[in-house]
C-alpha atoms as a PDB file:
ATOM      1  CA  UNK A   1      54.922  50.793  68.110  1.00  0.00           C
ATOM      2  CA  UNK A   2      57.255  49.779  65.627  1.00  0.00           C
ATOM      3  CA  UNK A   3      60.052  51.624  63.687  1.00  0.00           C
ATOM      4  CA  UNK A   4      62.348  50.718  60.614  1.00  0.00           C
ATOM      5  CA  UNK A   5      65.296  52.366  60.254  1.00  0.00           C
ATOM      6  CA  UNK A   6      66.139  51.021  57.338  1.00  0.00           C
ATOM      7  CA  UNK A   7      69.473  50.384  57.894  1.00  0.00           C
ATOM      8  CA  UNK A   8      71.720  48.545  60.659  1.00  0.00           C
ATOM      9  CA  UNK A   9      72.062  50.523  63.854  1.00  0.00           C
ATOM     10  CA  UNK A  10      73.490  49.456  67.104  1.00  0.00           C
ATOM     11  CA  UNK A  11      70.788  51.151  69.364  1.00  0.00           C
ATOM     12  CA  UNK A  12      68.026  53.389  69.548  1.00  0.00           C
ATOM     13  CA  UNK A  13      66.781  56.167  71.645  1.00  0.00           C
ATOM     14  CA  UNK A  14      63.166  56.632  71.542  1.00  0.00           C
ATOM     15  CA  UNK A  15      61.918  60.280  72.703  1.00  0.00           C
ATOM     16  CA  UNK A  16      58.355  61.558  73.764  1.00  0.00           C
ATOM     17  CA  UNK A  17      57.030  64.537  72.977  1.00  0.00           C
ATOM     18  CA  UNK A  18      53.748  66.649  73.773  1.00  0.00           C
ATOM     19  CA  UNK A  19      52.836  69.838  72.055  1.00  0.00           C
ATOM     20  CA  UNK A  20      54.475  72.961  72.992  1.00  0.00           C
ATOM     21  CA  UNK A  21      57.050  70.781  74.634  1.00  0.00           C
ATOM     22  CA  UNK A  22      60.632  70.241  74.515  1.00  0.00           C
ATOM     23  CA  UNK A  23      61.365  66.506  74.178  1.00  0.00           C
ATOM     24  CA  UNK A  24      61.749  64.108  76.560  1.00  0.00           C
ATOM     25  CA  UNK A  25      63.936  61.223  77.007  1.00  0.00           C
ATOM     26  CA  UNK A  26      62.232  57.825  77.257  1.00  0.00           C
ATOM     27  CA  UNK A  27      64.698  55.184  77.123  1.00  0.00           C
ATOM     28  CA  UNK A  28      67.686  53.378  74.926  1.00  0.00           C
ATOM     29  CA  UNK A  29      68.028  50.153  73.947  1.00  0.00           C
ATOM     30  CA  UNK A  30      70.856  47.961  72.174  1.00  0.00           C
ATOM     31  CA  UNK A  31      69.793  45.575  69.870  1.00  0.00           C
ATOM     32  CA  UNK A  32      72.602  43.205  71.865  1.00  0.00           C
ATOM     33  CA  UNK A  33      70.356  43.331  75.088  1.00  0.00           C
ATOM     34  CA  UNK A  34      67.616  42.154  76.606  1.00  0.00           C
ATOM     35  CA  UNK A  35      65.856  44.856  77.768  1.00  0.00           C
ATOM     36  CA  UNK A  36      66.781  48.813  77.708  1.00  0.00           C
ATOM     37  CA  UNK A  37      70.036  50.038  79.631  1.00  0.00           C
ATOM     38  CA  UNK A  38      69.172  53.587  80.639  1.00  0.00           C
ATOM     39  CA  UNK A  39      65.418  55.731  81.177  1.00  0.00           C
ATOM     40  CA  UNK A  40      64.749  59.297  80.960  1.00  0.00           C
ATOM     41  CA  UNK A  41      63.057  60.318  84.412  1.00  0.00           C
ATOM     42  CA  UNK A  42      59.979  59.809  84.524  1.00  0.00           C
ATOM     43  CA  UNK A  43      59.805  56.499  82.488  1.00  0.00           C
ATOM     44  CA  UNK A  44      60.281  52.825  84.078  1.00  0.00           C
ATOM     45  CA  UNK A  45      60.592  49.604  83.196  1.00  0.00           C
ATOM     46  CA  UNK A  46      56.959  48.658  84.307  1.00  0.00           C
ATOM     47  CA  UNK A  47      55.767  50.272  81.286  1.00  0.00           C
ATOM     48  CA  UNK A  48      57.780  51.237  78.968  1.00  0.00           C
ATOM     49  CA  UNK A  49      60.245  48.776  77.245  1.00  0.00           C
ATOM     50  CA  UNK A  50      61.827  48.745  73.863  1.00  0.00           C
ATOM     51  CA  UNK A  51      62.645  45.148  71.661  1.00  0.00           C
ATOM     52  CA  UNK A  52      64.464  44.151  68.089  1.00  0.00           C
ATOM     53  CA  UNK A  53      63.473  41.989  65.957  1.00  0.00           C
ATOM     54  CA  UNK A  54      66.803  42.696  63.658  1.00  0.00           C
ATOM     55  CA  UNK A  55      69.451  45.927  63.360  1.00  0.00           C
ATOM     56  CA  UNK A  56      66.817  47.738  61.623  1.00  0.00           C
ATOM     57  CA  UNK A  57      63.845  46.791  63.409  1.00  0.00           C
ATOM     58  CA  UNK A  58      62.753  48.232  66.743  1.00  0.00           C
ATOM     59  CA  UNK A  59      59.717  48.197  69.003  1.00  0.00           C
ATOM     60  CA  UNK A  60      58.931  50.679  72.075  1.00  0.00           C
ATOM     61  CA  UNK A  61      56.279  49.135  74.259  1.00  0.00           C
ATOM     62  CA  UNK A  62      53.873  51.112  76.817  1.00  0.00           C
ATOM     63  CA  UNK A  63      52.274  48.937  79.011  1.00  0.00           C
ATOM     64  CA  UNK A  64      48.952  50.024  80.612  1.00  0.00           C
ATOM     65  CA  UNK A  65      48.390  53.201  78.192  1.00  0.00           C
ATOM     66  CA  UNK A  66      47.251  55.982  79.627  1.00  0.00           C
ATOM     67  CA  UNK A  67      45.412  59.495  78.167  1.00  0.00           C
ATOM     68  CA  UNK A  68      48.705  60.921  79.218  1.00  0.00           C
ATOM     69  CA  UNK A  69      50.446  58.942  76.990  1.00  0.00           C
ATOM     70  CA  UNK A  70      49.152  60.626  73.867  1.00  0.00           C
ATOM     71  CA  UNK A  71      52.439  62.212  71.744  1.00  0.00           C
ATOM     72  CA  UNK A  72      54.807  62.114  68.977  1.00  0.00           C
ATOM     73  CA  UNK A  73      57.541  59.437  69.514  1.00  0.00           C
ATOM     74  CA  UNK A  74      60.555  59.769  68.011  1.00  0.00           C
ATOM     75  CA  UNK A  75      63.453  56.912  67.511  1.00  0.00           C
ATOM     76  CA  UNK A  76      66.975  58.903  67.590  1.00  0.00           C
ATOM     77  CA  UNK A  77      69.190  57.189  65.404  1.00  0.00           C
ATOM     78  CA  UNK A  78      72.030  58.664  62.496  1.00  0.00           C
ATOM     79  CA  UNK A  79      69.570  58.090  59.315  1.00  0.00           C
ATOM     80  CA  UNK A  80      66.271  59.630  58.435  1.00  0.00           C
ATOM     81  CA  UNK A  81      63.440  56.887  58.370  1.00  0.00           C
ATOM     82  CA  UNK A  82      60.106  57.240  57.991  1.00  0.00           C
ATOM     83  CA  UNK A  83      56.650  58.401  59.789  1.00  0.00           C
ATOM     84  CA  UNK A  84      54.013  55.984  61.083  1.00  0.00           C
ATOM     85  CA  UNK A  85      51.005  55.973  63.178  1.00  0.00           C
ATOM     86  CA  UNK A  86      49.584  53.931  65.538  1.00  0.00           C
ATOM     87  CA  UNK A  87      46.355  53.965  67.120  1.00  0.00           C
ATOM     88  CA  UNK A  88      46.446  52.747  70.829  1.00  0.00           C
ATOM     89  CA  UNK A  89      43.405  51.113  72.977  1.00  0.00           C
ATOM     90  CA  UNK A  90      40.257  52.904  73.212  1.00  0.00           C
ATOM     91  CA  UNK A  91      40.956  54.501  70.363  1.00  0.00           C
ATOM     92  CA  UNK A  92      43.728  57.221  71.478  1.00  0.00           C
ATOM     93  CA  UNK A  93      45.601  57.952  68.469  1.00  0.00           C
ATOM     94  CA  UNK A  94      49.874  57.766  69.124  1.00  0.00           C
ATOM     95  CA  UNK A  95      51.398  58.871  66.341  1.00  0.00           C
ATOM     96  CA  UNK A  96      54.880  57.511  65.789  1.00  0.00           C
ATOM     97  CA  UNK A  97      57.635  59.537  64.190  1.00  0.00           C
ATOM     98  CA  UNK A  98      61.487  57.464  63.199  1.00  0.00           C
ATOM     99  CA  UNK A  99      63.278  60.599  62.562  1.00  0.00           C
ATOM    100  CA  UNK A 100      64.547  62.835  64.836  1.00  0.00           C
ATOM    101  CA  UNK A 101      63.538  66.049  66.438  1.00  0.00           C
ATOM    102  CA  UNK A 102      61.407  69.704  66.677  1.00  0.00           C
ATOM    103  CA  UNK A 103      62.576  73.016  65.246  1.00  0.00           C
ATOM    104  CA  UNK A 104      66.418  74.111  65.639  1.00  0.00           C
ATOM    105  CA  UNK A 105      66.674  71.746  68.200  1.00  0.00           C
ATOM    106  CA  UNK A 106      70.227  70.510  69.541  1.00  0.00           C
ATOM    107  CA  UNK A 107      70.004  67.219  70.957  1.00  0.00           C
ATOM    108  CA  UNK A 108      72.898  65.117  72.683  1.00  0.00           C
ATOM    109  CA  UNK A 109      72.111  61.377  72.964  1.00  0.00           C
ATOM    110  CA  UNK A 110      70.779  60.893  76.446  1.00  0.00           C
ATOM    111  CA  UNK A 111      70.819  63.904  78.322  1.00  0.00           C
ATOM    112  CA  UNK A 112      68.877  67.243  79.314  1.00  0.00           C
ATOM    113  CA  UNK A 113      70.154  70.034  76.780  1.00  0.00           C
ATOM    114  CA  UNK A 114      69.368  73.880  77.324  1.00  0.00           C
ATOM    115  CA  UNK A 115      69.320  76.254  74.450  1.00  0.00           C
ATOM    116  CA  UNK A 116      68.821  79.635  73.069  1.00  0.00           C
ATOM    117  CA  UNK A 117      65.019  81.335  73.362  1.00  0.00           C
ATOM    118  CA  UNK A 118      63.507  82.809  70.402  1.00  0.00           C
ATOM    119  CA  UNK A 119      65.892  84.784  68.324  1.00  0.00           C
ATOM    120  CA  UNK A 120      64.630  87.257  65.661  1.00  0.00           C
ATOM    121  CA  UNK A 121      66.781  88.457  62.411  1.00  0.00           C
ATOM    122  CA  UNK A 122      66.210  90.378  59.322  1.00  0.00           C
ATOM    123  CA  UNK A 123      66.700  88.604  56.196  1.00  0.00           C
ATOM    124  CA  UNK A 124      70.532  88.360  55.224  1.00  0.00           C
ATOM    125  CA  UNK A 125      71.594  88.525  58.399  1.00  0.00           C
ATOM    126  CA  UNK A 126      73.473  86.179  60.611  1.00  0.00           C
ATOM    127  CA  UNK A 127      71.346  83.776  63.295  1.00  0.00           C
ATOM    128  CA  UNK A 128      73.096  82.467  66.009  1.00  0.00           C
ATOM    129  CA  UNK A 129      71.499  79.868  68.586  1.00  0.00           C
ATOM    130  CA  UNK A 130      73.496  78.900  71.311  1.00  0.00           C
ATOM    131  CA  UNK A 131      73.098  75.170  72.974  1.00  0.00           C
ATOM    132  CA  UNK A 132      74.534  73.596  76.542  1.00  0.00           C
ATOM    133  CA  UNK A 133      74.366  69.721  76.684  1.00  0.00           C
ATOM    134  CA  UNK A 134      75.539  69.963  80.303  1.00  0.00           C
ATOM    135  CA  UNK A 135      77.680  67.278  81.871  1.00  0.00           C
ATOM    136  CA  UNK A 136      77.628  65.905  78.577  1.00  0.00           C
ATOM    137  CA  UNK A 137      81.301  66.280  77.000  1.00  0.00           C
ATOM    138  CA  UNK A 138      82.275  63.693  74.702  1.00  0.00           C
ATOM    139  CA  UNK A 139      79.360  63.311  72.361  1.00  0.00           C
ATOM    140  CA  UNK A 140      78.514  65.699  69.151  1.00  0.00           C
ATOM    141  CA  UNK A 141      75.924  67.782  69.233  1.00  0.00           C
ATOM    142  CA  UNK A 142      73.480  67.085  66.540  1.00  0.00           C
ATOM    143  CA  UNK A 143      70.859  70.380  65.347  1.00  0.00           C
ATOM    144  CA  UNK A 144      67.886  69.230  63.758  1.00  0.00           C
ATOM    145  CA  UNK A 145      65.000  71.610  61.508  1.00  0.00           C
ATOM    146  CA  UNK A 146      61.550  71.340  61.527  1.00  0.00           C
ATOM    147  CA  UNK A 147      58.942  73.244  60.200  1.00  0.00           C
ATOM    148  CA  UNK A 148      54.777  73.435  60.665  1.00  0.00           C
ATOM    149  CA  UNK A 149      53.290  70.114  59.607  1.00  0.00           C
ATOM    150  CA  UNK A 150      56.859  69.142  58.306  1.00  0.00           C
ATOM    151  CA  UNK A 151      59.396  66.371  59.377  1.00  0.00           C
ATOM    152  CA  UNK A 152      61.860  66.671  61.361  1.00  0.00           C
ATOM    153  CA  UNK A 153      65.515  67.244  59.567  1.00  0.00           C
ATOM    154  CA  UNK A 154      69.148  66.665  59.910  1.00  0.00           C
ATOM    155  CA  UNK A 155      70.646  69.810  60.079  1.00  0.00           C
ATOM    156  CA  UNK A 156      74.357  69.002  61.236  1.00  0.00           C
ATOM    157  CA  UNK A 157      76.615  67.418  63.765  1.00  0.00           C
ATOM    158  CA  UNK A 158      79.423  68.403  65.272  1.00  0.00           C
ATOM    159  CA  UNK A 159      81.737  67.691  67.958  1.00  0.00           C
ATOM    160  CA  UNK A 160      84.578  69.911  69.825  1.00  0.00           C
ATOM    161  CA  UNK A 161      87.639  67.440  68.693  1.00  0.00           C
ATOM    162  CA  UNK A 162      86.607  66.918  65.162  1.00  0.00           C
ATOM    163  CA  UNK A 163      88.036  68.906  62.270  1.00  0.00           C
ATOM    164  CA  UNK A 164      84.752  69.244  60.219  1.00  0.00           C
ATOM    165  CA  UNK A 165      80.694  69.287  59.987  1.00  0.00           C
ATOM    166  CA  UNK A 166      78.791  66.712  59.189  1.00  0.00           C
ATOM    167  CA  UNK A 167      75.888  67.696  57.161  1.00  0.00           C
ATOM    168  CA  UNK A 168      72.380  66.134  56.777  1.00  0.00           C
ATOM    169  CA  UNK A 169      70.763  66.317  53.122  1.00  0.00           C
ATOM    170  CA  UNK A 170      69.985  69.367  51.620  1.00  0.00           C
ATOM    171  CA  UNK A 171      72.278  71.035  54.336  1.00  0.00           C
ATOM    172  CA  UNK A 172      75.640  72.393  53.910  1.00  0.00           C
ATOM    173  CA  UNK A 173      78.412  75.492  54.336  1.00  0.00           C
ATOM    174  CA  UNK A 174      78.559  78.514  53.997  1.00  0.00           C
ATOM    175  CA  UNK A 175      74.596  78.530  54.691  1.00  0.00           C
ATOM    176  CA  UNK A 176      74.602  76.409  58.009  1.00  0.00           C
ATOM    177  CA  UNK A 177      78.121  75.844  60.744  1.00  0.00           C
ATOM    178  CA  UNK A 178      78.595  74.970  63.873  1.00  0.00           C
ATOM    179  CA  UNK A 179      81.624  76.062  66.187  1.00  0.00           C
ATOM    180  CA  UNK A 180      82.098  75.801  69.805  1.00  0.00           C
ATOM    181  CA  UNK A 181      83.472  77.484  73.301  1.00  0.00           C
ATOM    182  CA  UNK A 182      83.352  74.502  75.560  1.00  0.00           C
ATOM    183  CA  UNK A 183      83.478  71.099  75.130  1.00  0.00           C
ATOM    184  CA  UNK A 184      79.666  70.878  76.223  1.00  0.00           C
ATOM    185  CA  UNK A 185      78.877  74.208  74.693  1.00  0.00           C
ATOM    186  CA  UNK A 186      78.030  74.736  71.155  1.00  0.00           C
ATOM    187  CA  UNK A 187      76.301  77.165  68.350  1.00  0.00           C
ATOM    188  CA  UNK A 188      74.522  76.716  65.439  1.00  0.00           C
ATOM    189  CA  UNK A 189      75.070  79.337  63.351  1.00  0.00           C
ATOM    190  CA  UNK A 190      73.339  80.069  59.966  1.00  0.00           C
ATOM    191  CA  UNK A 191      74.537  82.543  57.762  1.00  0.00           C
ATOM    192  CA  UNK A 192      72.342  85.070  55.085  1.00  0.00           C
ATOM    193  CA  UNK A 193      69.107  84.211  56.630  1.00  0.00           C
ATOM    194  CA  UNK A 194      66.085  83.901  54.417  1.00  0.00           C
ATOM    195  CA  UNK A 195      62.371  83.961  54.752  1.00  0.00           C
ATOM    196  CA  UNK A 196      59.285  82.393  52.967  1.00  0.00           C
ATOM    197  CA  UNK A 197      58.340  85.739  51.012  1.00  0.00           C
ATOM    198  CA  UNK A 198      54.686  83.892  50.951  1.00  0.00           C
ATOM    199  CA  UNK A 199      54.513  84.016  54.509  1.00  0.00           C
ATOM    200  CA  UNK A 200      51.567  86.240  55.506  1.00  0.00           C
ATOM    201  CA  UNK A 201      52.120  88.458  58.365  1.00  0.00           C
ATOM    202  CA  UNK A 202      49.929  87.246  61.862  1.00  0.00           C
ATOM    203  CA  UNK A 203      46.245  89.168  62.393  1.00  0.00           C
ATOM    204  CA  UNK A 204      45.873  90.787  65.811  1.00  0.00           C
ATOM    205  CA  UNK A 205      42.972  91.786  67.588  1.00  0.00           C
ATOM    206  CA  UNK A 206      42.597  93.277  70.851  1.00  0.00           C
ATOM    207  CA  UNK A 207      39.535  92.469  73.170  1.00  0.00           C
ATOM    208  CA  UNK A 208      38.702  95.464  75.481  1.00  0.00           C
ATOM    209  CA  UNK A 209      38.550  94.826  79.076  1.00  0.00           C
ATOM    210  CA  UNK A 210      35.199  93.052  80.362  1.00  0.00           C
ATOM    211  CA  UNK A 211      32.410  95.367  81.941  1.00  0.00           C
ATOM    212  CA  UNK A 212      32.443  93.277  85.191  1.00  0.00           C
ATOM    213  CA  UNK A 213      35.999  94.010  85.445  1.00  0.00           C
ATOM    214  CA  UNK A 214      35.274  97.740  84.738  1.00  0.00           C
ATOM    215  CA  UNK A 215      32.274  97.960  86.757  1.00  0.00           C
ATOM    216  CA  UNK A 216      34.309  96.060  90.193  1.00  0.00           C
ATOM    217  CA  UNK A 217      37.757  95.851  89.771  1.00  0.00           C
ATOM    218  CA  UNK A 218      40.640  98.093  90.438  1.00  0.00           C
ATOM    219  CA  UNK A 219      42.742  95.917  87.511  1.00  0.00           C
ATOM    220  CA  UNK A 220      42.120  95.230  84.009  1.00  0.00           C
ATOM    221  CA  UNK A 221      42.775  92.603  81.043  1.00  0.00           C
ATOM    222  CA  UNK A 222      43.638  93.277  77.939  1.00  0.00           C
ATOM    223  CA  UNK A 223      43.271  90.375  75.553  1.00  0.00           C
ATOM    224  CA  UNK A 224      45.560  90.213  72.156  1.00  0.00           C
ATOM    225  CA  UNK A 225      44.281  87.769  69.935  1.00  0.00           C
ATOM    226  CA  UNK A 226      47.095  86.617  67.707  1.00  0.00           C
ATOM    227  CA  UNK A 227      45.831  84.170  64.614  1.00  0.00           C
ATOM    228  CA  UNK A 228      46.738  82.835  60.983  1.00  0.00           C
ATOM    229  CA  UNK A 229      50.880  82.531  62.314  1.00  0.00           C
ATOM    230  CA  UNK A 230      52.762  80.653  60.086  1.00  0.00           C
ATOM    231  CA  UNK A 231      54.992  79.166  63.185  1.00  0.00           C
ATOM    232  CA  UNK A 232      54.465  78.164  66.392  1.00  0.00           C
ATOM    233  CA  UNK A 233      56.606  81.379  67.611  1.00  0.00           C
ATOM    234  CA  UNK A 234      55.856  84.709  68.233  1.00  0.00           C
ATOM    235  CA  UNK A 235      57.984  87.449  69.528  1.00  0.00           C
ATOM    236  CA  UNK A 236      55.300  89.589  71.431  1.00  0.00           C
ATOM    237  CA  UNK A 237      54.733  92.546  73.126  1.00  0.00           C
ATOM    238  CA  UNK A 238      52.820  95.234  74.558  1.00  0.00           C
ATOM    239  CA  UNK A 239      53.260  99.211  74.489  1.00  0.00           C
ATOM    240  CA  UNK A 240      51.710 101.738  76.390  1.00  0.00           C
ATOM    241  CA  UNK A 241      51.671 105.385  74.871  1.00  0.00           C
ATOM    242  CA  UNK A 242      54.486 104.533  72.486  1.00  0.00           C
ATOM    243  CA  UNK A 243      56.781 102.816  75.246  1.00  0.00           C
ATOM    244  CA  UNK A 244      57.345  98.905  75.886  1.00  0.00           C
ATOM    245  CA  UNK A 245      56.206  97.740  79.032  1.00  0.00           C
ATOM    246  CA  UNK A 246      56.700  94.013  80.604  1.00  0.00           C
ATOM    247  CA  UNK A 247      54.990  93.995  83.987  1.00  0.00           C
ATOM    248  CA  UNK A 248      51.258  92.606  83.821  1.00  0.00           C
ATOM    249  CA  UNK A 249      51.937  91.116  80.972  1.00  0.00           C
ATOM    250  CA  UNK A 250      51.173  87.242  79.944  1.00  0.00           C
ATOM    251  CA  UNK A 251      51.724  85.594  77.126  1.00  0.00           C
ATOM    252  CA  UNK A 252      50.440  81.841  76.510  1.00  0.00           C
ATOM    253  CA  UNK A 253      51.822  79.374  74.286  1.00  0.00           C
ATOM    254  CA  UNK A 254      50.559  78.634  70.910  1.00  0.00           C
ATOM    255  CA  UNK A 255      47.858  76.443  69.472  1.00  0.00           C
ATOM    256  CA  UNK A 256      47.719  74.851  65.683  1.00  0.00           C
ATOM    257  CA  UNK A 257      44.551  75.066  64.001  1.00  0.00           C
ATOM    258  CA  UNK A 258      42.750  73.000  61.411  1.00  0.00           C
ATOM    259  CA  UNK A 259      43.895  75.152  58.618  1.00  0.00           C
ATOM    260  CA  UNK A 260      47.346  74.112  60.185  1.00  0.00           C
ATOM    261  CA  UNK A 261      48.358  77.795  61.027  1.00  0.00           C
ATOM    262  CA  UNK A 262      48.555  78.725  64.543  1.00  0.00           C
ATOM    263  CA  UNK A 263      46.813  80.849  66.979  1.00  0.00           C
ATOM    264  CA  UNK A 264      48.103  82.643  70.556  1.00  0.00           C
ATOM    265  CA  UNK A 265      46.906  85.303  73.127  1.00  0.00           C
ATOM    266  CA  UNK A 266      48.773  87.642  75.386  1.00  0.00           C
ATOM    267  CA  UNK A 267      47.473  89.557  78.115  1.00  0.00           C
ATOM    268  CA  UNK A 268      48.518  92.915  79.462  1.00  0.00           C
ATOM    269  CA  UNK A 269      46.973  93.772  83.051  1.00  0.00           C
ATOM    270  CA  UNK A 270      46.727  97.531  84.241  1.00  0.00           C
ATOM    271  CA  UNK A 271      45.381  99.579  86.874  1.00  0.00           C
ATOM    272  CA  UNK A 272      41.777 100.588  85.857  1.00  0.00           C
ATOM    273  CA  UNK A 273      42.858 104.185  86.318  1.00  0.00           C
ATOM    274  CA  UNK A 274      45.482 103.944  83.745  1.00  0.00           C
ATOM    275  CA  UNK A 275      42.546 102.313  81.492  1.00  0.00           C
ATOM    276  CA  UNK A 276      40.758 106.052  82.693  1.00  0.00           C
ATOM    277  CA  UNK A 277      43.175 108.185  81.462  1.00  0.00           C
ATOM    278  CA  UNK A 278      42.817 107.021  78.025  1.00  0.00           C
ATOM    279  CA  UNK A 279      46.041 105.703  77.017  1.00  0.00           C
ATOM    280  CA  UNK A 280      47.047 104.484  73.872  1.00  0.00           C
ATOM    281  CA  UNK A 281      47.716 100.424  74.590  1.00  0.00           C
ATOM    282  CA  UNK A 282      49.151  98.646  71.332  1.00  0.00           C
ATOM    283  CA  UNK A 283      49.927  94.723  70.963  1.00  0.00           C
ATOM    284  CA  UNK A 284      52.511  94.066  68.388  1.00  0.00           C
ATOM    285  CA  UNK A 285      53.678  90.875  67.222  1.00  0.00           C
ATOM    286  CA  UNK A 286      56.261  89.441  65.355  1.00  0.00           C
ATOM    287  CA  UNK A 287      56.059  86.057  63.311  1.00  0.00           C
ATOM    288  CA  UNK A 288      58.991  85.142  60.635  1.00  0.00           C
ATOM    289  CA  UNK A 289      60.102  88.442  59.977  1.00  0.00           C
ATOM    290  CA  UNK A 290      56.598  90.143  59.424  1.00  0.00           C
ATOM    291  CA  UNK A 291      55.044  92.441  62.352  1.00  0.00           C
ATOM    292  CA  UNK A 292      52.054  92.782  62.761  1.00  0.00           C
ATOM    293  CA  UNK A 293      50.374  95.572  65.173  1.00  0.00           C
ATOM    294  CA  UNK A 294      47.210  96.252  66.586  1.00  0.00           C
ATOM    295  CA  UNK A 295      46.277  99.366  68.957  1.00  0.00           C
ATOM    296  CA  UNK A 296      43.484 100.408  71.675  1.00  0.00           C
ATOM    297  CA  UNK A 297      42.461 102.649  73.853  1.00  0.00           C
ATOM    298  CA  UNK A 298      39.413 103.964  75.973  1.00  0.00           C
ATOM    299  CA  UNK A 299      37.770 106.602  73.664  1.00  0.00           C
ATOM    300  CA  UNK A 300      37.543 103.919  70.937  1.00  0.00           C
ATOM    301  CA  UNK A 301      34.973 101.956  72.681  1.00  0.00           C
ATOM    302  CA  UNK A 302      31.337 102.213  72.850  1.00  0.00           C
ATOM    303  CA  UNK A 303      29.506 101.444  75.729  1.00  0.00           C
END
């Protein structure tokens, strides 16, 4: 799989990932060496290797491809390149991506980062995600921006010695900073937050618990159907007469759709005697600043 960064760079670090994953660390390779200097875990030399042809001209290799194999590669380097695809053997498609990386991401060259979970804001006020790159202490930490179907995009970078941020296009102060408390510990911070005013709020339904269930079971599920979400992130949750509860309650990661929106469910278990007594269960969600909620309870379903 070949990228062009289309201009000289030392090395590259090329990056798997799967959907509803965070990134993971294949392997880097200078274009002075022979063969790759470090590997994520997971990732060896028996089948996956990286080669130049020139500064701008790299090559990861996966030998023996596997079904497990299937993801969006990314080439880390300092300049926004371009997107390609490759189809592997037996026709399992590998789509290749030289750019960099998923959502408000902070990456840190070769290392395991942890970050801030979801975070929700009104519009105008200030967001605030917060990012560890662990032993890590004398590289920047570089945020990256990407939205549903979109590229990935250069955000900033910043590191705890320097005196300034260094933007990526279309980026730049007061709107987006960076500061931090440690030398491995930074934030991204962005200022006046805005939403897509044509973002349609997320439909909810709720399926009522099964009659098996009803009929045998001293438990019952509640399914929330979540659909037409204009991100991959929800902030969900579940209310019982009015007040939030968090036990017996699941909620599984999202799925894109063909129409390129996205689609979740969460589940709230409870004792079938609380489904009795005819309580008012509500699933509300939250996608981009628009909240969506959806309510149940016993006495509104038919037998």
């Amino acid at each position: 799989m070949d990228c062009n960064v289309e201009k000289d760079e030392n090395y590259v670090s090329w990056y798997k990932q799967t959907p509803n994953s965070a990134p993971q660390f294949v392997l880097r390779f200078y274009y002075s060496h022979s063969s790759p200097d470090y590997y994520g875990d997971g990732f060896t030399s028996s089948r996956f290797t990286s080669t130049a042809q020139a500064k701008i001209d790299y090559r990861l290799i996966i030998n023996n491809v596997d079904v497990g194999d299937s993801a969006v590669y990314y080439s880390l380097f300092y300049s926004t390149a371009h997107l390609y695809t490759s189809h592997g053997p037996n026709h399992k498609m590998i789509t290749i991506s030289c750019a960099f990386f998923t959502l408000l991401t902070c990456v840190s060259g070769v290392t395991v980062v942890t970050q801030s979970p979801l975070i929700t804001v009104n519009k105008g006020q200030t967001a605030t995600l917060d990012c560890n790159l662990g032993t890590v202490t004398d590289r920047s930490a570089r945020w990256y921006k990407q939205t549903p179907g979109g590229v990935p995009q250069h955000v900033l970078r910043f590191r705890h010695d320097w005196s300034s941020v260094y933007y990526g296009s279309g980026f730049s102060a007061p709107k987006f900073t960076s500061t931090h408390s440690s030398k491995s510990d930074y934030s991204l911070i962005i200022n006046n937050v805005d939403v897509d005013a044509d973002v349609a709020p997320p439909v909810l339904n709720i399926l009522r618990p099964s009659r098996e269930e009803l009929i045998s079971s001293s438990k019952v599920t509640l399914v929330c159907l979540i659909d037409h979400m204009s991100a991959a992130f929800a902030d969900v949750r579940w209310l019982v007469n009015g007040n939030s509860v968090t036990e017996g309650v699941f909620t599984g990661s999202a799925e894109q759709q063909p129409d390129k929106k996205f689609r979740m469910s969460s589940y709230l278990t409870i004792e079938s005697s609380e489904w009795d007594k005819d309580k008012d269960l509500t699933c509300e969600a939250s996608v981009a600043s628009k909240t969506t909620r959806t309510n149940i309870k016993k006495s509104d379903c038919s037998d």
